[in-house]
PDB file of N, CA and C in Angstrom:
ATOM      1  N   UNK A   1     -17.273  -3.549 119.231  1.00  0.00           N
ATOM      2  CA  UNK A   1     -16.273  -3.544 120.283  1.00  0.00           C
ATOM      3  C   UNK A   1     -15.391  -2.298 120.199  1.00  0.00           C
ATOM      4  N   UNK A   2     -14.911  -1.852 119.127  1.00  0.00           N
ATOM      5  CA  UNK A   2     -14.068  -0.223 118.962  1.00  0.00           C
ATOM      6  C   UNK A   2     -14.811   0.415 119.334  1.00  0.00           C
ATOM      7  N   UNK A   3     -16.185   0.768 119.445  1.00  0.00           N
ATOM      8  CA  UNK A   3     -17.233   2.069 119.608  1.00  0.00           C
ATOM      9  C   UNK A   3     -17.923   1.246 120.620  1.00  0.00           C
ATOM     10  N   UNK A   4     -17.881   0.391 121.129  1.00  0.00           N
ATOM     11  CA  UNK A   4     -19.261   0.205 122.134  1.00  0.00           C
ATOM     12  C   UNK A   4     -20.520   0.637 121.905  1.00  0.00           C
ATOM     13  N   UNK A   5     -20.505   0.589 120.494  1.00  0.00           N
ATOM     14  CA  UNK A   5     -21.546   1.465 119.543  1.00  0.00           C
ATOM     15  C   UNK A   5     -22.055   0.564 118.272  1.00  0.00           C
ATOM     16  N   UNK A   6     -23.344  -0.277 118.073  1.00  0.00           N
ATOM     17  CA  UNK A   6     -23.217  -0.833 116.702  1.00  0.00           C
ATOM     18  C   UNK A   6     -23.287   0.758 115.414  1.00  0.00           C
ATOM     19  N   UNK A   7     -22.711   0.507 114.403  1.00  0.00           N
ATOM     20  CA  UNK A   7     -22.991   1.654 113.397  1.00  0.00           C
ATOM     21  C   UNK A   7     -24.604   1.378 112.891  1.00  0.00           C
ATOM     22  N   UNK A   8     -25.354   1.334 113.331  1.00  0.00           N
ATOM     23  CA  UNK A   8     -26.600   1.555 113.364  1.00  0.00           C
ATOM     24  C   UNK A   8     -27.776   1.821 114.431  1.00  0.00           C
ATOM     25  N   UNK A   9     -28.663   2.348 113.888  1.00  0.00           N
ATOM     26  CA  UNK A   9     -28.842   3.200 115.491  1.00  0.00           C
ATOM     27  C   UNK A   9     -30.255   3.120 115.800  1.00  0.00           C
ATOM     28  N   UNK A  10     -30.894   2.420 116.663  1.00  0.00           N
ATOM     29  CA  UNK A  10     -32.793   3.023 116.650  1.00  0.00           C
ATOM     30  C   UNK A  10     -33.456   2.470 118.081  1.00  0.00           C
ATOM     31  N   UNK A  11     -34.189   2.794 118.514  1.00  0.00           N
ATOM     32  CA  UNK A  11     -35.118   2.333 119.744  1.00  0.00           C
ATOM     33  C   UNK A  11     -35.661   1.094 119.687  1.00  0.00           C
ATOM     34  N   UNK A  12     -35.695   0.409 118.139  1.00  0.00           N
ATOM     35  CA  UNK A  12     -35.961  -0.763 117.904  1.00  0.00           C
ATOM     36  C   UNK A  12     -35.601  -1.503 117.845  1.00  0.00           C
ATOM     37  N   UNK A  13     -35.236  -2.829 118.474  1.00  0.00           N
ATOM     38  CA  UNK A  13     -34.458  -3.985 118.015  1.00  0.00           C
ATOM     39  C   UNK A  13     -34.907  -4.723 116.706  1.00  0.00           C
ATOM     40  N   UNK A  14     -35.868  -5.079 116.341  1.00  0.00           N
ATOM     41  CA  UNK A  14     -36.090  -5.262 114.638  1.00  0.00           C
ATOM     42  C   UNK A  14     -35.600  -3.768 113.378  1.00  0.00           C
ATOM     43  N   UNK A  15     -35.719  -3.225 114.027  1.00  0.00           N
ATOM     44  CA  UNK A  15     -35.553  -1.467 113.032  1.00  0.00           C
ATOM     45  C   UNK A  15     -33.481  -2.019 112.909  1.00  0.00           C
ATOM     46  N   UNK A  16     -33.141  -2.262 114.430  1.00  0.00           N
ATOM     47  CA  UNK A  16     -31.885  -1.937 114.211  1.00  0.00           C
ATOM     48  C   UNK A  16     -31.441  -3.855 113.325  1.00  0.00           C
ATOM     49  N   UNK A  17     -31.992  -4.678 113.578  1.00  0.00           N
ATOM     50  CA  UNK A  17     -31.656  -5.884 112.881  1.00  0.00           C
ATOM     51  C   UNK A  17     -32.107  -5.519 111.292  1.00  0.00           C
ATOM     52  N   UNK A  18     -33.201  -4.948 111.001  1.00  0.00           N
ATOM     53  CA  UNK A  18     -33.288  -4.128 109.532  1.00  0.00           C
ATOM     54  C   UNK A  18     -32.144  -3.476 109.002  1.00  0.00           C
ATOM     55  N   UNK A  19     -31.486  -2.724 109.621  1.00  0.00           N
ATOM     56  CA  UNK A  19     -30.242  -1.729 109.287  1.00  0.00           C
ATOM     57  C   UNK A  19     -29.143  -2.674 109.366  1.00  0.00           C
ATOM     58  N   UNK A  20     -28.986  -3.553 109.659  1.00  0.00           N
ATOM     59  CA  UNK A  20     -27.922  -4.223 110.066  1.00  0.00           C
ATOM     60  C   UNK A  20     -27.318  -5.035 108.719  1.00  0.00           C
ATOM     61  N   UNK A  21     -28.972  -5.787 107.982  1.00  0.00           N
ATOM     62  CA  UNK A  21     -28.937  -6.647 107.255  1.00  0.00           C
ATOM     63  C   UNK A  21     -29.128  -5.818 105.318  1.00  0.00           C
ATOM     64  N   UNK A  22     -29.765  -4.677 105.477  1.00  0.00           N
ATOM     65  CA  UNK A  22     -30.197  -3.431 104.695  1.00  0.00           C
ATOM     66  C   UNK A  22     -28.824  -2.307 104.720  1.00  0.00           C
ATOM     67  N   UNK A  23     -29.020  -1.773 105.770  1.00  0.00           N
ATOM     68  CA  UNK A  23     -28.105  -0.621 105.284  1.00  0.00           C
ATOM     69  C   UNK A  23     -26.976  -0.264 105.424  1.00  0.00           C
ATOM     70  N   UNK A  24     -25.829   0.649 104.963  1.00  0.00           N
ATOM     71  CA  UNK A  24     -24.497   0.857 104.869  1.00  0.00           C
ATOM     72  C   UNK A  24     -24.355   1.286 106.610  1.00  0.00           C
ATOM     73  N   UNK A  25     -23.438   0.985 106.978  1.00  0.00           N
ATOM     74  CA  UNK A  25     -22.946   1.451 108.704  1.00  0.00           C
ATOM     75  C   UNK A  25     -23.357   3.001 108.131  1.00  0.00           C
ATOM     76  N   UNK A  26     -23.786   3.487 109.962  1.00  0.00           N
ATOM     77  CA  UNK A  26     -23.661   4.882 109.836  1.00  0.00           C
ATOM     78  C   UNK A  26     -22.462   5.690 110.920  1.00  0.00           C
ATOM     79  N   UNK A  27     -21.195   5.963 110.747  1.00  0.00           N
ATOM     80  CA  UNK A  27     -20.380   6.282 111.545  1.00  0.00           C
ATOM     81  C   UNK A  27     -21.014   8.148 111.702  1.00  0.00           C
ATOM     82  N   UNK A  28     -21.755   8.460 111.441  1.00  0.00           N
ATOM     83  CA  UNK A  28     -21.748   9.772 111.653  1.00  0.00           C
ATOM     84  C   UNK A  28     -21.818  10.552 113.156  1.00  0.00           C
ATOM     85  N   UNK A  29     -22.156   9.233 114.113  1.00  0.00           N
ATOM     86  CA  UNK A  29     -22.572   9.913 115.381  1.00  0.00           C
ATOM     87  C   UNK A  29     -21.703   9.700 116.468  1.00  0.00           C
ATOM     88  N   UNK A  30     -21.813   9.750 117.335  1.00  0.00           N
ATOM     89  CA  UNK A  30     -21.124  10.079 118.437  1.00  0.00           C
ATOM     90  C   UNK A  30     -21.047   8.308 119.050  1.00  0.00           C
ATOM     91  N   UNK A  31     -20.103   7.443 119.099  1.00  0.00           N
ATOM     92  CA  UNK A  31     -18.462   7.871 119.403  1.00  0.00           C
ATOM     93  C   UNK A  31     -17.790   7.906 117.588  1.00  0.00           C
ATOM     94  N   UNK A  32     -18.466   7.358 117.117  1.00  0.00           N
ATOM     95  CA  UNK A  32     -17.944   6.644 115.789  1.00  0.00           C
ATOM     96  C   UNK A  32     -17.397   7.880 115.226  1.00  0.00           C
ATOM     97  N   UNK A  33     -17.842   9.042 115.389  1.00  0.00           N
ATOM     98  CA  UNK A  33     -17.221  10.583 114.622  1.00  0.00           C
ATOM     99  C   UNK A  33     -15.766  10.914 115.191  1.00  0.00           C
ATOM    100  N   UNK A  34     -15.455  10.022 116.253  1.00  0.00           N
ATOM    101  CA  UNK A  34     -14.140   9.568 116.895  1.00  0.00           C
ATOM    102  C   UNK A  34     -13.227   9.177 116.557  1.00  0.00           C
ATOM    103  N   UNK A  35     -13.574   7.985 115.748  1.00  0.00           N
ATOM    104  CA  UNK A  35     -12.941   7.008 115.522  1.00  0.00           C
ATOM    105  C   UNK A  35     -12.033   7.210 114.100  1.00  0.00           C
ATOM    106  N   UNK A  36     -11.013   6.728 113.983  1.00  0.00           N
ATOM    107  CA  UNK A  36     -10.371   7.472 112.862  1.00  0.00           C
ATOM    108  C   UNK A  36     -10.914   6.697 111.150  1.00  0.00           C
ATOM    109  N   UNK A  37     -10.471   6.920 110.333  1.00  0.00           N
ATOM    110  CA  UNK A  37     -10.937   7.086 109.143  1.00  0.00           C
ATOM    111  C   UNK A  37     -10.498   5.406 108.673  1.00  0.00           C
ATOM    112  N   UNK A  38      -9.432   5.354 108.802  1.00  0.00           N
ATOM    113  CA  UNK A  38      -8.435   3.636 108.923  1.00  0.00           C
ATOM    114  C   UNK A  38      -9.831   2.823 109.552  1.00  0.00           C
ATOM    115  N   UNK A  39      -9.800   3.398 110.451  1.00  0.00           N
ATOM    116  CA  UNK A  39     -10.369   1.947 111.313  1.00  0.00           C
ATOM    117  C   UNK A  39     -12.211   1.836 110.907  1.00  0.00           C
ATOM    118  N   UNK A  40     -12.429   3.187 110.432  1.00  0.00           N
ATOM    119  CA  UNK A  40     -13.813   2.376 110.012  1.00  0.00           C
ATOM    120  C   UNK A  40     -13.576   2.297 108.737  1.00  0.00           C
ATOM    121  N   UNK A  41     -12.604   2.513 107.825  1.00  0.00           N
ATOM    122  CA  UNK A  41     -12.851   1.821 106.417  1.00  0.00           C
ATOM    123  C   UNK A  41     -12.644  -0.057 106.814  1.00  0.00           C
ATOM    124  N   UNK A  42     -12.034  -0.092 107.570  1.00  0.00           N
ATOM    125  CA  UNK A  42     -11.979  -1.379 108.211  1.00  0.00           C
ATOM    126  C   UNK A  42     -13.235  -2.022 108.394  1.00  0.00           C
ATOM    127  N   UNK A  43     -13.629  -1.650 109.482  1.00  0.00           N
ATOM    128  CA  UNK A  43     -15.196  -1.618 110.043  1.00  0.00           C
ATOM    129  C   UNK A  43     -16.077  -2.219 108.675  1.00  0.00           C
ATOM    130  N   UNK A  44     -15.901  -0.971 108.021  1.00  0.00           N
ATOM    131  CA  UNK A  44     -17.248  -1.124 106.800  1.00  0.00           C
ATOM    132  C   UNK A  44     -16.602  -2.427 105.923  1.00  0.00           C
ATOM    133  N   UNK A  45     -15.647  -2.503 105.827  1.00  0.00           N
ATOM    134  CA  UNK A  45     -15.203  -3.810 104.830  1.00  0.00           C
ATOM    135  C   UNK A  45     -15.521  -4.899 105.579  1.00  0.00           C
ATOM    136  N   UNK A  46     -15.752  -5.347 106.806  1.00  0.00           N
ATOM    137  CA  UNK A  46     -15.644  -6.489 107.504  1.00  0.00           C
ATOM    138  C   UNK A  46     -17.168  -6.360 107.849  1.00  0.00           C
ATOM    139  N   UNK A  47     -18.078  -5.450 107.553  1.00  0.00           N
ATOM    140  CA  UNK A  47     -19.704  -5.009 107.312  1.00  0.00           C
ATOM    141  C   UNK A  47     -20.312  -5.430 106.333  1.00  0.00           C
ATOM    142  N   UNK A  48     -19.387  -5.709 105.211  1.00  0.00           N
ATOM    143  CA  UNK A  48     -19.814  -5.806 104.072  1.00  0.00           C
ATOM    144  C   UNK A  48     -20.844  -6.823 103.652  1.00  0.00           C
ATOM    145  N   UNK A  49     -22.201  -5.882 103.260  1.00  0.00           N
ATOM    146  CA  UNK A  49     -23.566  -7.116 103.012  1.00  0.00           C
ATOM    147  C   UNK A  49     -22.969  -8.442 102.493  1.00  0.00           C
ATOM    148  N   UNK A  50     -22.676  -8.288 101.012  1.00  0.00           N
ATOM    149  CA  UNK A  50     -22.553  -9.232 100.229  1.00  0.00           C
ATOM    150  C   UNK A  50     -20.835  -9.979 100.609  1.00  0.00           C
ATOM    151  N   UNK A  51     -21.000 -11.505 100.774  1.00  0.00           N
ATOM    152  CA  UNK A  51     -20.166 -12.497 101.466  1.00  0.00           C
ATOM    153  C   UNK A  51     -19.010 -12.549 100.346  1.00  0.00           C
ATOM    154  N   UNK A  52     -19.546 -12.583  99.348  1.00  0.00           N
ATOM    155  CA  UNK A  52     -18.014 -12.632  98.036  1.00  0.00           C
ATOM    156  C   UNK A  52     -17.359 -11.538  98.026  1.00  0.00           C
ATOM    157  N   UNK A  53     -17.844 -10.246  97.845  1.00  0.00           N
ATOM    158  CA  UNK A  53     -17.156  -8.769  98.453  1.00  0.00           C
ATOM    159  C   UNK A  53     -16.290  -8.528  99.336  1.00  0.00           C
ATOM    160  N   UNK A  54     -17.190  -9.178 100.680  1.00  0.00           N
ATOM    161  CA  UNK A  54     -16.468  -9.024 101.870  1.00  0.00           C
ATOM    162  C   UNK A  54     -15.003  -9.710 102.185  1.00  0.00           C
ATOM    163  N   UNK A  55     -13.687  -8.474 102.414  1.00  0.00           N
ATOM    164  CA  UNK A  55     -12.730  -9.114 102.118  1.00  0.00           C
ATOM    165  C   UNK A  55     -12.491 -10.120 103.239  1.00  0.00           C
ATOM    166  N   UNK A  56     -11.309 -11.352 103.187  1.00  0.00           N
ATOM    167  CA  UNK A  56     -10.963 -12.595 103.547  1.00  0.00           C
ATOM    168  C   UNK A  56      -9.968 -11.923 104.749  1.00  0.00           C
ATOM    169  N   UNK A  57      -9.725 -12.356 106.087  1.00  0.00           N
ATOM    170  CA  UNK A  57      -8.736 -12.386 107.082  1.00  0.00           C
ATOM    171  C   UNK A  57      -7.523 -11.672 106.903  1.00  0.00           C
ATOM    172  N   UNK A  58      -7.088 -12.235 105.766  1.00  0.00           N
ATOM    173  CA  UNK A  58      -5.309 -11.863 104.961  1.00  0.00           C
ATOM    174  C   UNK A  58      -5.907 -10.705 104.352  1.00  0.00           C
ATOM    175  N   UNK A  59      -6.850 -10.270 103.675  1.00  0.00           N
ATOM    176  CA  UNK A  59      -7.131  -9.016 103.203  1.00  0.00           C
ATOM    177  C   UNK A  59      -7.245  -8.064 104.021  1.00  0.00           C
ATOM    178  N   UNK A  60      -7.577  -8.321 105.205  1.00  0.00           N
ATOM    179  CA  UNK A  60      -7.567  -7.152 106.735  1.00  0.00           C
ATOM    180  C   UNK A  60      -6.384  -7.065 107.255  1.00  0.00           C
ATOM    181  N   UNK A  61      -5.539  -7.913 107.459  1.00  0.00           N
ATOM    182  CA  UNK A  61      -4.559  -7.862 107.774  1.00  0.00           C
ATOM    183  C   UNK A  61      -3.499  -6.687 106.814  1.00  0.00           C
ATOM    184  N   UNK A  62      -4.228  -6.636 105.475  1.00  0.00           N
ATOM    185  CA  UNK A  62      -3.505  -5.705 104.934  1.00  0.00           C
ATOM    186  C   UNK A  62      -4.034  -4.706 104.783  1.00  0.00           C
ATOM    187  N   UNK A  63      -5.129  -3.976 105.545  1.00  0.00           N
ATOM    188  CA  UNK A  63      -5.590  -2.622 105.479  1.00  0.00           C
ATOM    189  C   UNK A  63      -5.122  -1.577 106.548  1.00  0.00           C
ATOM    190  N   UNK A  64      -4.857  -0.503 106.205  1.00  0.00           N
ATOM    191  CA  UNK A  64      -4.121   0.623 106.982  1.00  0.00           C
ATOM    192  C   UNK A  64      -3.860   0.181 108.180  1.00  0.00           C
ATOM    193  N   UNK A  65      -5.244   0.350 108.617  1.00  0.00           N
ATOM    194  CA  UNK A  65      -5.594   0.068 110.389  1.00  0.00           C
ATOM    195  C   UNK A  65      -5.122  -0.607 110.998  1.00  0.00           C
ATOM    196  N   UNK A  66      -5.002  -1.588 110.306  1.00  0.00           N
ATOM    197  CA  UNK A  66      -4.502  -3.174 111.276  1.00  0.00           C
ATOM    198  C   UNK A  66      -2.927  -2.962 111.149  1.00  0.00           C
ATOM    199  N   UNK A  67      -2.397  -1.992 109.890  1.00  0.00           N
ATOM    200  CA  UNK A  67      -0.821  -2.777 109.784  1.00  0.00           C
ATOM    201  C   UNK A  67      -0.490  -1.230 110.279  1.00  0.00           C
ATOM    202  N   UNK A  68      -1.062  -0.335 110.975  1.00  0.00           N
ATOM    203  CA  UNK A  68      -0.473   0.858 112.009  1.00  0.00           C
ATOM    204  C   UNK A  68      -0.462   0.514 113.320  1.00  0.00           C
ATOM    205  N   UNK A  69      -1.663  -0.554 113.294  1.00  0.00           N
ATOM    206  CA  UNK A  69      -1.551  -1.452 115.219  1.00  0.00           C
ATOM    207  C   UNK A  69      -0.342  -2.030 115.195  1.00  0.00           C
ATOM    208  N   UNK A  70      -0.499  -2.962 114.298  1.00  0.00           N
ATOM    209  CA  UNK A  70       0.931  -3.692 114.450  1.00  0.00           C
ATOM    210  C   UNK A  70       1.718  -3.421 114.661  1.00  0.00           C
ATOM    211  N   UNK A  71       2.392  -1.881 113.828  1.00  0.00           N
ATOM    212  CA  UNK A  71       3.517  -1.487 114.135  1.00  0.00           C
ATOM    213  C   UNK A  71       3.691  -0.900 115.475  1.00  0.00           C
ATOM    214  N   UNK A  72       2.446   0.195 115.929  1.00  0.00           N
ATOM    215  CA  UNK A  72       2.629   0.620 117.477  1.00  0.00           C
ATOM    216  C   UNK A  72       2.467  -0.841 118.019  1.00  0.00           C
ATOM    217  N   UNK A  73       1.828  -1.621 117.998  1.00  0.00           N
ATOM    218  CA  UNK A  73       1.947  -2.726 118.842  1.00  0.00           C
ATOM    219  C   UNK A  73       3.380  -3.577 119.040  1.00  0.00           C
ATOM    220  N   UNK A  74       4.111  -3.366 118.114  1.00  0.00           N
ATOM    221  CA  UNK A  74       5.578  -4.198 117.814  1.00  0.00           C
ATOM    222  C   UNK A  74       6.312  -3.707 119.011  1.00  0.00           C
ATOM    223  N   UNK A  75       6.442  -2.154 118.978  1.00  0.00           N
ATOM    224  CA  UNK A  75       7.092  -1.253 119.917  1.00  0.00           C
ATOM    225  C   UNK A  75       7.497  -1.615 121.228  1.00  0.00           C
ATOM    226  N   UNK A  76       6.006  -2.396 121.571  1.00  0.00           N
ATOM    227  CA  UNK A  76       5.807  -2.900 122.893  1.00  0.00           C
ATOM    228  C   UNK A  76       5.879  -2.202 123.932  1.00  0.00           C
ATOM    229  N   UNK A  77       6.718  -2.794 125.017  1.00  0.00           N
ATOM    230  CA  UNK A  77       6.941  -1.882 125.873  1.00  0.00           C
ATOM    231  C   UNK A  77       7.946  -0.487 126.001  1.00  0.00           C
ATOM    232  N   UNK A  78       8.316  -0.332 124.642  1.00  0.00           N
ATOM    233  CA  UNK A  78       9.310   0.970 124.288  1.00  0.00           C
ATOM    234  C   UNK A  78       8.592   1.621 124.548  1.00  0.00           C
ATOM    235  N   UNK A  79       7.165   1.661 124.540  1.00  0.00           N
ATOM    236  CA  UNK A  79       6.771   2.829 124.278  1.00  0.00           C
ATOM    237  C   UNK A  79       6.847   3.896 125.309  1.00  0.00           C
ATOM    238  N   UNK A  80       6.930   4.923 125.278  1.00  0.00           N
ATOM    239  CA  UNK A  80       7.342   6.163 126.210  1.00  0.00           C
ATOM    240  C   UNK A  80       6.558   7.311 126.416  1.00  0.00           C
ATOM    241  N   UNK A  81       5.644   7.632 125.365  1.00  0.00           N
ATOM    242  CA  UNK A  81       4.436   8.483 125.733  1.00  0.00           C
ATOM    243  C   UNK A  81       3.338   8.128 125.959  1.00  0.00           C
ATOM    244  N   UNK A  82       2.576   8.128 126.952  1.00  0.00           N
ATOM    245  CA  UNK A  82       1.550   7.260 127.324  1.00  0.00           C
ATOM    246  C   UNK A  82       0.566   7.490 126.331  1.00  0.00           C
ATOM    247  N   UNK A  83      -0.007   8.192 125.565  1.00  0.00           N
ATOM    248  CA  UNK A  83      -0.563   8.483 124.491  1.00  0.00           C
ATOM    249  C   UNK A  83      -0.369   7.813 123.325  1.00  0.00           C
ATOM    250  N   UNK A  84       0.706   6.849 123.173  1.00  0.00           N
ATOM    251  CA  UNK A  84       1.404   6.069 122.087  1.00  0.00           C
ATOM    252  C   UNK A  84       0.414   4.610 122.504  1.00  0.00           C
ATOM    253  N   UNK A  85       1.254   4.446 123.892  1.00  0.00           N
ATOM    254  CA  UNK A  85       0.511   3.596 124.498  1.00  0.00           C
ATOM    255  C   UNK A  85      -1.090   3.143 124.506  1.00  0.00           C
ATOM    256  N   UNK A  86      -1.988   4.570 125.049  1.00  0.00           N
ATOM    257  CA  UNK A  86      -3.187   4.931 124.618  1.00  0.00           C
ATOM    258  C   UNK A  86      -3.528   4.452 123.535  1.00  0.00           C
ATOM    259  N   UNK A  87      -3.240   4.890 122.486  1.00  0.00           N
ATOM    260  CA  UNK A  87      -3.615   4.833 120.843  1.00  0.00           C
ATOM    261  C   UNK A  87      -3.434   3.269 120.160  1.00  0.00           C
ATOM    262  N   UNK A  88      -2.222   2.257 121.153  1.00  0.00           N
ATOM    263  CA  UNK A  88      -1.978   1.256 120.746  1.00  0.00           C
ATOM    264  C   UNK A  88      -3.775   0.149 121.011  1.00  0.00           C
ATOM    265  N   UNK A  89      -3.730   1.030 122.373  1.00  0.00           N
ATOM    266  CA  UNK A  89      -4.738  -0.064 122.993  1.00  0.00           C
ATOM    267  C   UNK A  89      -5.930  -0.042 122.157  1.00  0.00           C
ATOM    268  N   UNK A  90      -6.396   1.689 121.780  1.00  0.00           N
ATOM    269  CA  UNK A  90      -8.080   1.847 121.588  1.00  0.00           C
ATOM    270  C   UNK A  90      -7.817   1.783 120.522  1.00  0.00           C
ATOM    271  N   UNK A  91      -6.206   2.180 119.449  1.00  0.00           N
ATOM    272  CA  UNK A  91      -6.577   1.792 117.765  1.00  0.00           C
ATOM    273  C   UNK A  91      -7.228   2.855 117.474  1.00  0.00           C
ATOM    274  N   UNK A  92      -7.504   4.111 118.073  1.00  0.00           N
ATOM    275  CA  UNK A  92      -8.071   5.374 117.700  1.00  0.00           C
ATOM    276  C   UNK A  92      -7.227   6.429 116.953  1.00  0.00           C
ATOM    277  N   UNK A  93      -7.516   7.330 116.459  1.00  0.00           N
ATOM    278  CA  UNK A  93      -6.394   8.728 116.230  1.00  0.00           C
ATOM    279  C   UNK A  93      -6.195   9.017 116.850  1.00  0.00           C
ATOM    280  N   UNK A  94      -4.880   9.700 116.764  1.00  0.00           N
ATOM    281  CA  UNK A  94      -4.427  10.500 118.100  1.00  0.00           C
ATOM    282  C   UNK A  94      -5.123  12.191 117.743  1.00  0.00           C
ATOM    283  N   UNK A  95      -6.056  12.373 117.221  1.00  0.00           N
ATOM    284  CA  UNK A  95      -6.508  13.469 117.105  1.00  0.00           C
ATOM    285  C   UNK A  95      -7.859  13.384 118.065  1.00  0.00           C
ATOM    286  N   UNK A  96      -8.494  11.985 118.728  1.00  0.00           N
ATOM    287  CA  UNK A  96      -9.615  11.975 119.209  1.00  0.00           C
ATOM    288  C   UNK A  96      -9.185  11.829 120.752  1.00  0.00           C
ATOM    289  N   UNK A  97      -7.351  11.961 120.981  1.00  0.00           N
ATOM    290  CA  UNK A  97      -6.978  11.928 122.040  1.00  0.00           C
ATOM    291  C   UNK A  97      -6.740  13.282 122.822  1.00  0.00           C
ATOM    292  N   UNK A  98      -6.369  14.739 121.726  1.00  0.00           N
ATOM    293  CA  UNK A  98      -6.213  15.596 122.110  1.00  0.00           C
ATOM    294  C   UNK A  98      -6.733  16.508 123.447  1.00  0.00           C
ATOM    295  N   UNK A  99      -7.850  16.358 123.709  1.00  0.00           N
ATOM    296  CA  UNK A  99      -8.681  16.918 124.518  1.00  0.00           C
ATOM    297  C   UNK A  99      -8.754  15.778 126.073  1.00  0.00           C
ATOM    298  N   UNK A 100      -8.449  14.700 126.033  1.00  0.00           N
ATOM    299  CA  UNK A 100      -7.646  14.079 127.287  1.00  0.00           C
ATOM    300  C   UNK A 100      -6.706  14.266 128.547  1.00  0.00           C
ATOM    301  N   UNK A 101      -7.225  14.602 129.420  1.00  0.00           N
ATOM    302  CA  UNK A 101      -6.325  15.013 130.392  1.00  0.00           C
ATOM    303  C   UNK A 101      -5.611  13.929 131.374  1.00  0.00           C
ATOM    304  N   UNK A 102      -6.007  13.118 131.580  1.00  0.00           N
ATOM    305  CA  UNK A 102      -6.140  12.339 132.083  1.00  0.00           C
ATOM    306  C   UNK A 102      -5.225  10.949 131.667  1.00  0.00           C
ATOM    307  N   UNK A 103      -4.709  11.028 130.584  1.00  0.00           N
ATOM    308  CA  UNK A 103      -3.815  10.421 130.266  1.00  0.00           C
ATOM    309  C   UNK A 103      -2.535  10.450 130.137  1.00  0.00           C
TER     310      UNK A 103
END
């Protein structure tokens, strides 16, 4: 749902259910090379093969990503640069916003 992109990638639907269940996400490609660093260490923790590893609800809640939404999200409607705004919604960097005109 952040990338409209699974982090795995192939022409195959068994190849990509292989990667899914087998291999580490691959953020290297296009949108995921977007996406900021927070939100796919996120990503990959909530990816995580093995079920005892994979951290618990309250453990996400305390990783970067989620507790920088929160705070732009707290703001609410203060917010004043539409780009604040922007960043609240997609949870992206504001470095993958730069080149945006349109906002």
């Amino acid at each position: 749902m952040l990338a409209r992109v699974l982090p795995f990638d192939d022409e195959d639907d068994r190849e990509i259910a292989r990667q899914t269940i087998q291999d580490p996400p691959d953020f290297s490609f296009d949108p995921w090379d977007k996406i900021s660093k927070e939100a796919k260490e996120c990503v990959k923790a909530m990816l995580e093969k093995n079920r005892i590893k994979r951290p618990k609800v309250e453990e996400l809640f305390d990783m970067e990503w989620l507790k920088e939404f929160k705070a732009i999200n707290s703001r609410g409607k203060m917010m004043k640069s539409p780009k604040d705004a922007f960043k609240a919604y997609t949870m992206t960097s504001p470095t993958s916003l730069e080149n945006k005109k349109d906002i």
